[in-house]
Protein backbone atom coordinates (compact mmCIF):
# COMPACT_ATOMS: atom_id res chain seq x y z
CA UNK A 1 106.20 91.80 123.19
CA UNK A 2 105.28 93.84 119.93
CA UNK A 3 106.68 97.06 119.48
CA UNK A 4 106.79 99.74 117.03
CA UNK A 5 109.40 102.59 116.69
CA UNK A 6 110.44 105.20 114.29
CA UNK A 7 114.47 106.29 114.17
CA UNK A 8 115.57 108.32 116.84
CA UNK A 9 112.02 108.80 118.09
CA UNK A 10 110.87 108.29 121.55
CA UNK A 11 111.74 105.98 124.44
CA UNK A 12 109.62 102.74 124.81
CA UNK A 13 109.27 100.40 127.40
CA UNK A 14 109.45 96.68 126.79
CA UNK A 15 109.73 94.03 129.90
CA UNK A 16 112.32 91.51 128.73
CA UNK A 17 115.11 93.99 127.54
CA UNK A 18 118.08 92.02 128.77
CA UNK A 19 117.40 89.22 126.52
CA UNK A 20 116.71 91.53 124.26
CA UNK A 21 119.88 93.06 124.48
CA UNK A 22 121.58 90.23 124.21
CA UNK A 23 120.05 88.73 121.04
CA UNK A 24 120.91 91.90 119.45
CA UNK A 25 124.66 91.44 120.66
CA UNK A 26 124.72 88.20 119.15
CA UNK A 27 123.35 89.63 115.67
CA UNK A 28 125.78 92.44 115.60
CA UNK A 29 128.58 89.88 116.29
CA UNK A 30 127.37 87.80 113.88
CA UNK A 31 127.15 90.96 111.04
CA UNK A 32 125.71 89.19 108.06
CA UNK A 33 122.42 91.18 108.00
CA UNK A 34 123.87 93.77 105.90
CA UNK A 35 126.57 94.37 102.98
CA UNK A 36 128.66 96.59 104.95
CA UNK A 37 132.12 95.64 105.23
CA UNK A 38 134.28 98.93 105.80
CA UNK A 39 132.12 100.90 107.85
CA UNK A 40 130.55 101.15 111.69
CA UNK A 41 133.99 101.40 113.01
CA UNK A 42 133.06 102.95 116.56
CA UNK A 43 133.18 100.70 119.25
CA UNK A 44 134.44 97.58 117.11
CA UNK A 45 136.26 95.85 120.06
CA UNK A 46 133.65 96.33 122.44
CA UNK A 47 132.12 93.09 123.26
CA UNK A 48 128.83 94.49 124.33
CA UNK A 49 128.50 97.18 121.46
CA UNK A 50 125.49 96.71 118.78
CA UNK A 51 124.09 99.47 116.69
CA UNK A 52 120.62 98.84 116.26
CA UNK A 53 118.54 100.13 119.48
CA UNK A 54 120.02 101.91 122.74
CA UNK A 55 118.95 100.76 126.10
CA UNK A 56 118.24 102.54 128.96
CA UNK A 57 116.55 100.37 132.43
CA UNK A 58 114.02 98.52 130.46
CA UNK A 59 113.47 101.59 127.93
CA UNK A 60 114.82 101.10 124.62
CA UNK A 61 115.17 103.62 121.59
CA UNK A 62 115.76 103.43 118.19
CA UNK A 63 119.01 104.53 116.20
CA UNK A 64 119.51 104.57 112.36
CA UNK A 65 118.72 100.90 111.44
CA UNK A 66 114.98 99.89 109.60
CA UNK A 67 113.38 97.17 109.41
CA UNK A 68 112.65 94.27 112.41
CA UNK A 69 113.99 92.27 114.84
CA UNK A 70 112.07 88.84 116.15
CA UNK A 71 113.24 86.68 118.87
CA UNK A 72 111.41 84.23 120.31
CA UNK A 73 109.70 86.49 122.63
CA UNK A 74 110.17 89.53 120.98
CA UNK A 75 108.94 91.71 117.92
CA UNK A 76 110.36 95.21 117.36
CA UNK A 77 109.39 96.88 114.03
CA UNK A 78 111.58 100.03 113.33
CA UNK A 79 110.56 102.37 110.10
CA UNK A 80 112.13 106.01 108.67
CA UNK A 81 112.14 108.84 110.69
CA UNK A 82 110.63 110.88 107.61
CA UNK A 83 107.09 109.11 109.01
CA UNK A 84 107.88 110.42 112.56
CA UNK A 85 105.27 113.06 112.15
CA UNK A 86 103.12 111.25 110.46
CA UNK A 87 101.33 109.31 113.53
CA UNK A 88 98.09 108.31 111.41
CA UNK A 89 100.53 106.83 108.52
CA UNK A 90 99.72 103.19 107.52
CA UNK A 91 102.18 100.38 107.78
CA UNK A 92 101.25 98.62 104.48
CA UNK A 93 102.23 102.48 103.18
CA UNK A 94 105.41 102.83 104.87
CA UNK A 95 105.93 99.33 103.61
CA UNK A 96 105.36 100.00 100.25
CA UNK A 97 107.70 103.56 100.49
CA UNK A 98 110.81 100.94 101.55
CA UNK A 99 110.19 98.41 98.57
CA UNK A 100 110.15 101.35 96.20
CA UNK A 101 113.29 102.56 97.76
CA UNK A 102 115.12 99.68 97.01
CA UNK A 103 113.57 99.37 93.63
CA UNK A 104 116.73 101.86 92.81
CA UNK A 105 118.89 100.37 95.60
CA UNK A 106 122.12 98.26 93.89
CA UNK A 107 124.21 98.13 96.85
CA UNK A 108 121.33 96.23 98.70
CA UNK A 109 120.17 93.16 97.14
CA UNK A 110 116.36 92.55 98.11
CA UNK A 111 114.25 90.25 95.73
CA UNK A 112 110.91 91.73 96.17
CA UNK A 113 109.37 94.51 94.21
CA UNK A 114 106.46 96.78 94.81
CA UNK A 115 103.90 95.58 92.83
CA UNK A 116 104.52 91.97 94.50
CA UNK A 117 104.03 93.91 97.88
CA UNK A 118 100.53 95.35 96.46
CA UNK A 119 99.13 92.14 96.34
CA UNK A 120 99.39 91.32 100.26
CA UNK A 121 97.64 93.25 103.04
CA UNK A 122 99.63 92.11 106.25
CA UNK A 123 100.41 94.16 109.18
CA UNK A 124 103.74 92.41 110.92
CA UNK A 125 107.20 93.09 109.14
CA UNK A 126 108.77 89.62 109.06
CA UNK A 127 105.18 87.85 108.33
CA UNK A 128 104.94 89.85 105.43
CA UNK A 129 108.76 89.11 103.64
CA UNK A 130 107.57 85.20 104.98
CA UNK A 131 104.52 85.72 102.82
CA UNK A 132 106.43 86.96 99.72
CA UNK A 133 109.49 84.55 100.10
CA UNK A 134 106.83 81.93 100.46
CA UNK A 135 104.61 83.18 98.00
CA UNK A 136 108.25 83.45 95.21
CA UNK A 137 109.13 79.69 96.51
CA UNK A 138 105.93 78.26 95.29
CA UNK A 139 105.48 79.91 92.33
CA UNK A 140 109.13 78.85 91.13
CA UNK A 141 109.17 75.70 92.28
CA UNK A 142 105.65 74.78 90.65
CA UNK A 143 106.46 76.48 87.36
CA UNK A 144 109.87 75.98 86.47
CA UNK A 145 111.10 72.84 88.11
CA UNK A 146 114.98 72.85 88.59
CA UNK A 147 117.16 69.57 87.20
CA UNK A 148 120.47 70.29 86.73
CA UNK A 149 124.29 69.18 86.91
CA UNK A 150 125.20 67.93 90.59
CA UNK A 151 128.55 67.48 91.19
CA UNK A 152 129.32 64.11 93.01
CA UNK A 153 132.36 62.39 94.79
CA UNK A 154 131.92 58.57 94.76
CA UNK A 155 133.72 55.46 95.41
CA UNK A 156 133.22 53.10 92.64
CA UNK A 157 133.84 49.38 91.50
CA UNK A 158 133.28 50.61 87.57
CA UNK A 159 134.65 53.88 87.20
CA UNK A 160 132.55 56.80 86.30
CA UNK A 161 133.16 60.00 84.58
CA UNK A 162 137.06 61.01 85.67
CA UNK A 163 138.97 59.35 88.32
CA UNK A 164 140.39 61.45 91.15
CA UNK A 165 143.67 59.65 91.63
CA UNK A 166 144.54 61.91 94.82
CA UNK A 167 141.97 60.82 96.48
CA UNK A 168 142.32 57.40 95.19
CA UNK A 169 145.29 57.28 96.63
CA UNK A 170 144.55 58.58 99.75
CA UNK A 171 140.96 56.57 100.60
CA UNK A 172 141.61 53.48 98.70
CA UNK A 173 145.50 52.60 98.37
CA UNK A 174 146.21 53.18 101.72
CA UNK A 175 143.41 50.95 103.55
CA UNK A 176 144.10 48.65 101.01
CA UNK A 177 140.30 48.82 99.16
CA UNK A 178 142.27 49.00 95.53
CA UNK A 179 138.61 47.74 93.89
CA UNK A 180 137.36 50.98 95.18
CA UNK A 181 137.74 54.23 92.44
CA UNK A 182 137.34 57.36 93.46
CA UNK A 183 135.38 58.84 90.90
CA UNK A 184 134.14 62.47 90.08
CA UNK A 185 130.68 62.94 87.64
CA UNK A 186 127.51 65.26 87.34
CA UNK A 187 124.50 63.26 86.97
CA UNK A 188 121.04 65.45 85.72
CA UNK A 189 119.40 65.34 88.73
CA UNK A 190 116.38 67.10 90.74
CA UNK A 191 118.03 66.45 93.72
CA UNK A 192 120.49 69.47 93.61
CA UNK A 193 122.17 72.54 95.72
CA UNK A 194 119.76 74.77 94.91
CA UNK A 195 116.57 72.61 95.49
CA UNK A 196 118.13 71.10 98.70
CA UNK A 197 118.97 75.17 99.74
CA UNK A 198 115.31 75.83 99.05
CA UNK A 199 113.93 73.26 100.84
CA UNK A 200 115.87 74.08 103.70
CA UNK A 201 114.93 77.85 103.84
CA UNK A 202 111.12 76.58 103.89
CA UNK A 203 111.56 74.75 106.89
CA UNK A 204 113.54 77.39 108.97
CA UNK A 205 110.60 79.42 107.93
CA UNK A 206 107.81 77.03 108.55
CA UNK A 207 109.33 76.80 112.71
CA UNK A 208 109.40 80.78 112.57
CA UNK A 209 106.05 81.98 110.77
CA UNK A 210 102.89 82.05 112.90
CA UNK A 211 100.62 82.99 109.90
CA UNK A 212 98.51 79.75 108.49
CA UNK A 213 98.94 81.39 105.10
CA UNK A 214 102.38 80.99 105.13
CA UNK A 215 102.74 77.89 106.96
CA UNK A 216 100.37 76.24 104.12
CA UNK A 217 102.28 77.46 101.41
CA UNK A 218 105.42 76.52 102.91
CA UNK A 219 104.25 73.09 103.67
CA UNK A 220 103.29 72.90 99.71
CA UNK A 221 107.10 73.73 98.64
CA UNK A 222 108.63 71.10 100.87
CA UNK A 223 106.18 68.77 99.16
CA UNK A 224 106.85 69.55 95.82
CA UNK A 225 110.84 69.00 96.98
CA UNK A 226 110.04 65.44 98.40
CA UNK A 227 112.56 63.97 96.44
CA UNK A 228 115.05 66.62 97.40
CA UNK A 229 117.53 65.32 100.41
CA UNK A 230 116.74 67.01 103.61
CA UNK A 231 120.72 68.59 104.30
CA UNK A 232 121.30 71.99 106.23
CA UNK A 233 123.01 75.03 104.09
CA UNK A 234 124.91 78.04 104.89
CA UNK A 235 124.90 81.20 103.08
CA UNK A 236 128.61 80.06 101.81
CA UNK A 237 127.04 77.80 99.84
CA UNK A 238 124.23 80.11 98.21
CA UNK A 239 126.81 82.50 97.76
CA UNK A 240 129.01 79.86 95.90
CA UNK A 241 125.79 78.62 93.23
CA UNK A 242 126.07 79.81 89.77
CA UNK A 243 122.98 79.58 87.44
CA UNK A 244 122.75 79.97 83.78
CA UNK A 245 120.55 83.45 83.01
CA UNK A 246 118.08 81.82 81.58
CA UNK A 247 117.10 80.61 85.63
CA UNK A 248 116.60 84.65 86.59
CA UNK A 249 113.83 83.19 88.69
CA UNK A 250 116.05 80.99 90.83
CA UNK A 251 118.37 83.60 91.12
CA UNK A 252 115.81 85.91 92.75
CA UNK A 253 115.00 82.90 95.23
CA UNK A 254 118.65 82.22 95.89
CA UNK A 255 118.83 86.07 96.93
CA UNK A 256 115.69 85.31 99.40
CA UNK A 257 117.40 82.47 100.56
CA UNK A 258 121.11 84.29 101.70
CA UNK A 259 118.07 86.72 103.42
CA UNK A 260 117.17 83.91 105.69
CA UNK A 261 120.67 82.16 106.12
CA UNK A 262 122.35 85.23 106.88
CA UNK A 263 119.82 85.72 109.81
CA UNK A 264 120.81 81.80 111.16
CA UNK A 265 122.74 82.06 114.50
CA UNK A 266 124.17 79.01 115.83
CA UNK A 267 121.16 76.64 117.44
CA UNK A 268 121.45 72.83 118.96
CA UNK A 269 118.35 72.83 116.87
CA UNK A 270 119.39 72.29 113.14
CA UNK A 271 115.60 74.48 111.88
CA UNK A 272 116.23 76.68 114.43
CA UNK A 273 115.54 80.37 113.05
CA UNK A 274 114.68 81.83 116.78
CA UNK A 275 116.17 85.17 115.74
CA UNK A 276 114.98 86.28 112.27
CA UNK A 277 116.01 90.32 111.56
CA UNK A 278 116.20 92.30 108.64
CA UNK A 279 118.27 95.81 109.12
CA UNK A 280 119.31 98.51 107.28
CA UNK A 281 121.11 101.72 107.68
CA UNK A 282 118.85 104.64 106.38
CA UNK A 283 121.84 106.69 105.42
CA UNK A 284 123.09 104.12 102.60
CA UNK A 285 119.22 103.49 101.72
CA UNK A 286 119.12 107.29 100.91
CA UNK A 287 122.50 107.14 99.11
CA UNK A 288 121.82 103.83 97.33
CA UNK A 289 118.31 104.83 95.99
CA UNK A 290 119.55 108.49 95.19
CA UNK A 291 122.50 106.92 92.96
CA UNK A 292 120.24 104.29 91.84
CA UNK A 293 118.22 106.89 90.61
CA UNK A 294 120.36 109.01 88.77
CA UNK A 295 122.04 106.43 87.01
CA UNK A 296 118.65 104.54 85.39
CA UNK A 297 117.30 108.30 84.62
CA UNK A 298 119.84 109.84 83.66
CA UNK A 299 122.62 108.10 82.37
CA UNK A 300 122.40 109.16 78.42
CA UNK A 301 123.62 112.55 79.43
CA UNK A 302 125.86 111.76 82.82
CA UNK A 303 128.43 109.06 83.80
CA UNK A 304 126.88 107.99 87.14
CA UNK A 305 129.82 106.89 89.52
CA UNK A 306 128.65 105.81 92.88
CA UNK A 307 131.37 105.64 95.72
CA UNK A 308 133.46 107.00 93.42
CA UNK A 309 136.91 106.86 95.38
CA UNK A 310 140.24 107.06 92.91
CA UNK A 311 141.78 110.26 94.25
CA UNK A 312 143.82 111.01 97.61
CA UNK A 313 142.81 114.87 99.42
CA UNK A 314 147.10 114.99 99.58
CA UNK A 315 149.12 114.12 96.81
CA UNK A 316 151.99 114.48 98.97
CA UNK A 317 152.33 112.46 100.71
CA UNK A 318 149.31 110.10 99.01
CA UNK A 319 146.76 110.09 101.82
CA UNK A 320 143.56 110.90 103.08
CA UNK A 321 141.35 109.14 100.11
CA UNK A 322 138.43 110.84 98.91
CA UNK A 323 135.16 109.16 98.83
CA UNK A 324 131.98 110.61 96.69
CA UNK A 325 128.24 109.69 97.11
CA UNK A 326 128.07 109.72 93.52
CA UNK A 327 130.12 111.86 90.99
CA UNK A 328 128.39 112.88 87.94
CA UNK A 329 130.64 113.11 84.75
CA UNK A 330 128.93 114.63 81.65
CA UNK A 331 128.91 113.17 78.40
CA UNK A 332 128.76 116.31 76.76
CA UNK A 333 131.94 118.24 75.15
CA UNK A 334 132.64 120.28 78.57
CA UNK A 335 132.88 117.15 80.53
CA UNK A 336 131.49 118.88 83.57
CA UNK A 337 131.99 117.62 87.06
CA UNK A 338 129.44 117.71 89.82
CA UNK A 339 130.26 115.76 93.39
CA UNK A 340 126.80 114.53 95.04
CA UNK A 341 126.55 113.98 98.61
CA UNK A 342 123.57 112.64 100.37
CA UNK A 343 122.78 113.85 103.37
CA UNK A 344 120.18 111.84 105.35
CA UNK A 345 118.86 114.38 107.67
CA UNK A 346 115.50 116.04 108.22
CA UNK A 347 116.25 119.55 108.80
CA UNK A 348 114.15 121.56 110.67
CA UNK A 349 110.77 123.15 109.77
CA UNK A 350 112.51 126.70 109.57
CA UNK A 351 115.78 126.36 108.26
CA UNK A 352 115.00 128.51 105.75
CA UNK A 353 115.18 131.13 108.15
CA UNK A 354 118.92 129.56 109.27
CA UNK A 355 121.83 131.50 107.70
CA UNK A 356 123.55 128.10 107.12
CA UNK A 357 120.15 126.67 105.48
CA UNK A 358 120.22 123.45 108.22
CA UNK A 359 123.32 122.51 106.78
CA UNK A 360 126.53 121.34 109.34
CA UNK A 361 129.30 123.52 108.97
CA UNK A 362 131.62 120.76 108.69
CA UNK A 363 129.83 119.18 105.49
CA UNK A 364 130.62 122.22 104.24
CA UNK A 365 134.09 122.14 104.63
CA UNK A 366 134.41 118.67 103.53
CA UNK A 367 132.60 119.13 100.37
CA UNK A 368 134.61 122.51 99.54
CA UNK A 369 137.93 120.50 100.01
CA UNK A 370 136.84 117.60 97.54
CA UNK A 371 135.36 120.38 94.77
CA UNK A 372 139.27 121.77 95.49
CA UNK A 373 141.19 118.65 95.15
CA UNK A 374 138.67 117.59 91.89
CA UNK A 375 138.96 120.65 89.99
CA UNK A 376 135.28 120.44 90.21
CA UNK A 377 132.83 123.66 90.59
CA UNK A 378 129.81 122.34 90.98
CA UNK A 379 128.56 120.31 94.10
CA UNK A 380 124.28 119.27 95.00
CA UNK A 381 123.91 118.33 98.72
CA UNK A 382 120.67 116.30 98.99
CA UNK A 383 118.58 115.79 101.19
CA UNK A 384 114.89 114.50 102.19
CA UNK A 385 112.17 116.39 102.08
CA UNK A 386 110.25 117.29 104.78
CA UNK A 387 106.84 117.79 103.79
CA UNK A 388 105.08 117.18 100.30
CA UNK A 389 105.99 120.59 99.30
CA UNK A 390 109.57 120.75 98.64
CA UNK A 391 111.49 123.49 99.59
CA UNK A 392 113.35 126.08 96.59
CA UNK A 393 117.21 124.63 96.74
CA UNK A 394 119.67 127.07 98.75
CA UNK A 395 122.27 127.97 96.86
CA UNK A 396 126.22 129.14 98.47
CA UNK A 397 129.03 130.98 96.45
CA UNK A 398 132.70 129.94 97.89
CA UNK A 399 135.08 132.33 96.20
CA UNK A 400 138.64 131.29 95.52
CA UNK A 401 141.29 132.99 98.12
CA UNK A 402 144.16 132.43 94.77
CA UNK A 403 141.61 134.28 91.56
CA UNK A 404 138.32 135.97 91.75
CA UNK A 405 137.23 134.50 88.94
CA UNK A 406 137.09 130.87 90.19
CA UNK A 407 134.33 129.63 92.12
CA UNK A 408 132.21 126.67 93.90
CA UNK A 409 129.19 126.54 93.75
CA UNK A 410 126.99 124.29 96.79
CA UNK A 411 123.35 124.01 96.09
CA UNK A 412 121.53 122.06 98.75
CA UNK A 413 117.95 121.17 98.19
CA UNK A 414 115.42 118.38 99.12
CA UNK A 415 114.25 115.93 97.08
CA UNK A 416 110.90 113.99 96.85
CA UNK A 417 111.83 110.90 98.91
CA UNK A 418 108.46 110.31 100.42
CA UNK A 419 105.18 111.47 100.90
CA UNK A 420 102.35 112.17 103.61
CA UNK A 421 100.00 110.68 100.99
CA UNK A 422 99.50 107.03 99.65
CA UNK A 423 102.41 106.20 97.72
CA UNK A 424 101.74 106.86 94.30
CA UNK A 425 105.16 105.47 92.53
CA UNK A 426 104.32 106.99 89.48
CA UNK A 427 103.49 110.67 90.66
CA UNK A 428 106.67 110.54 93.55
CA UNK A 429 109.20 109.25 90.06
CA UNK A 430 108.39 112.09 88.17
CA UNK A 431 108.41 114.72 90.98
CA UNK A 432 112.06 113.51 92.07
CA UNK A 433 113.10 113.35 88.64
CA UNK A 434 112.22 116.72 87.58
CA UNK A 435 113.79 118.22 90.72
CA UNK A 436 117.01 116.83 89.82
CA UNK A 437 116.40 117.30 85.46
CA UNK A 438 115.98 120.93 86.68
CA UNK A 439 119.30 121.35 88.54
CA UNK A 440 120.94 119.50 85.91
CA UNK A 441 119.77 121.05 83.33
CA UNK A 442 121.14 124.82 84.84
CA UNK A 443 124.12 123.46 85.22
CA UNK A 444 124.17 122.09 80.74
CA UNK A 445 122.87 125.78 80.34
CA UNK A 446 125.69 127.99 82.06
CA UNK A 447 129.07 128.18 81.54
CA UNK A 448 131.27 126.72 84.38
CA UNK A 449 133.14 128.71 86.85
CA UNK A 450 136.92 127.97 86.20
């Protein structure tokens, strides 16, 4: 089964969904598919909670997560609701909008870039991130072979490097095998943890890619890697590898490689990769890519502080701790403040005829109370736009109840996240950065409200 859904879109019905269900139970369970560690806290006991696609009968229904899910029987593609409209809109295209996205991500590590994504033409999600992590294996492999310091434990008659006497004591004392020194040493060897990690990523791959393409390319790696011991790997142990800079390349591939380990559920099979999923949260995309952003644009004028999270809404008693999207600091002499907060929702095609501008009361609230607590008068709600002609931003006055004088000021306005177009990276950068040089650049050329 094949299936293609947008977030929050439509019902769709698929004819194995219990399995379905239950694959995704075992994912959530597992939670390695994503960086998130302190949030999703709804339902967190509840042994047959997941977040990634309701069920209804054998109907299912997207929620807030992009990117895919394969099982064995099963393919479910999920992209951005900002494309929900867009019916005729090309996958490659969509594709290519998500790679650019987490050009700016930092949060989110994914080792692939746009203009690697240019070069392939493939329709199916995971074949496509096979292609490119088999595509970045070969080329690293080929080009910069890896030989390098491996540690190794070793019982030997002439010692070697330093003797562990612990474990001399323990292995060779005690069963009486005094001849035999426990010895520690790091021989220069091919045969290391980060060729025998590689080699084992291109196998779970070559049992879960249907493509020839790939499975050729694959085959190629673990040829190259002959002499490289065939041992299974966790993401532990990738996560545990520290290269020297000058290997940026095998960095990049070790980051492809915790991409496929963190996907491995437990399997009799040892190259078992039966369920292969890559899932994000749109909401932390948005935020990620937004602070991303501002801080590689933007950053000679403004201290860019994402999740910025030092300050408690009560002093007294010390509680309820305040969390930013992003909190801009200037470098200027008036060290203004500004509070971002990203709001990943596509407001309707009239809310400029809404009072409240689309915008949920209780944002407002929150963000009033943190502009409050921060001494800070200045505060940009973002969010995406919802055609390619973005809206004028909407701009609120909150007068102070305690002086007249003092003031917040809320501006909430789209920004160019996407387009109905092509992607043209070049022509959607400088459209979202003069957006936000604009607002930015009102704020450098009026005095702040105290």
């Amino acid at each position: 089964m094949k299936r293609t859904l947008f977030e929050y879109d439509k019902w769709v019905k698929v004819e194995n969904s219990t399995a379905l269900f239950h694959s995704l139970k075992s994912i959530w369970r597992q939670r390695n598919f994503t960086d998130l560690t302190d949030e999703l806290e709804e339902n967190e006991t509840d042994k047959n909670y997941q977040p990634f696609l309701r069920f209804s009968n054998n109907e299912i229904r997207a929620n807030n997560y992009v990117g895919f899910i394969q099982t064995a029987n099963d393919l479910v593609e999920i992209y951005p609701k900002v494309f929900r409209n867009c019916p005729d809109k090309d996958k490659n295209d969509m594709l290519r909008h998500i790679f650019f996205w987490f050009n700016y991500c930092s949060k989110w590590k994914f080792p692939f870039s746009q203009a690697q994504l240019d070069r392939f033409s493939i329709d199916e999600f995971p074949e496509l991130i096979i292609n490119l992590i088999a595509n970045q294996f070969l080329e690293t492999v080929s080009n910069q072979p890896l030989t390098m310091y491996q540690p190794v434990e070793e019982a030997m008659q002439t010692p070697r490097g330093s003797i562990n006497f612990k474990r001399y004591i323990a292995n060779s004392l005690v069963s009486g095998n005094f001849q035999n020194i426990e010895c520690d040493y790091e021989p220069f060897l091919f045969d290391n943890k980060v060729n025998r990690v590689i080699k084992y990523c291109s196998r779970l791959l070559m049992n879960q890619t249907r493509f020839a393409e790939n499975i050729q390319m694959l085959q190629e790696v673990v040829f190259i890697l002959d002499e490289v011991e065939d041992i299974p790997c966790n993401s532990y142990e990738v996560e545990n590898i520290t290269l020297n800079s000058f290997f940026e390349d095998y960095n990049k591939v070790l980051d492809s490689c915790k991409l496929i380990l963190n996907q491995q559920l437990y399997s009799s099979n040892t190259y078992d990769l039966s369920q292969w999923c890559l899932l994000f949260p749109m909401e932390y995309i948005f935020e990620d890519f937004a602070a991303g952003f501002l801080a590689d644009k933007f950053s000679n004028d403004w201290k860019v502080e994402y999740q910025k999270s030092n300050e408690y809404l009560s002093s007294n008693p010390k509680a309820f701790n305040m969390q930013h999207d992003i909190f801009l600091t200037s470098k200027s002499a008036d060290r203004r403040k500004v509070i971002i907060d990203t709001k990943y929702k596509l407001r309707s095609f009239d809310f400029k005829n809404d009072i409240k501008k689309g915008i949920a009361q209780a944002d407002l609230y929150q963000m009033t109370s943190y502009a409050f607590r921060r001494g800070c008068t200045d505060i940009f709600l973002l969010y995406p736009n919802i055609t390619d002609d973005i809206n004028e931003p909407d701009i609120f006055e909150i007068n102070s109840g305690f002086s007249i004088d003092d003031k917040i000021t809320i501006t909430a306005m789209e920004i160019p996240f996407w387009t109905t177009e092509n992607l043209d990276t070049m022509t959607l950068e400088i459209k979202l950065f003069n957006t936000l040089k604009t607002q930015l650049y009102k704020l450098k050329t009026e005095s702040p409200n105290r």
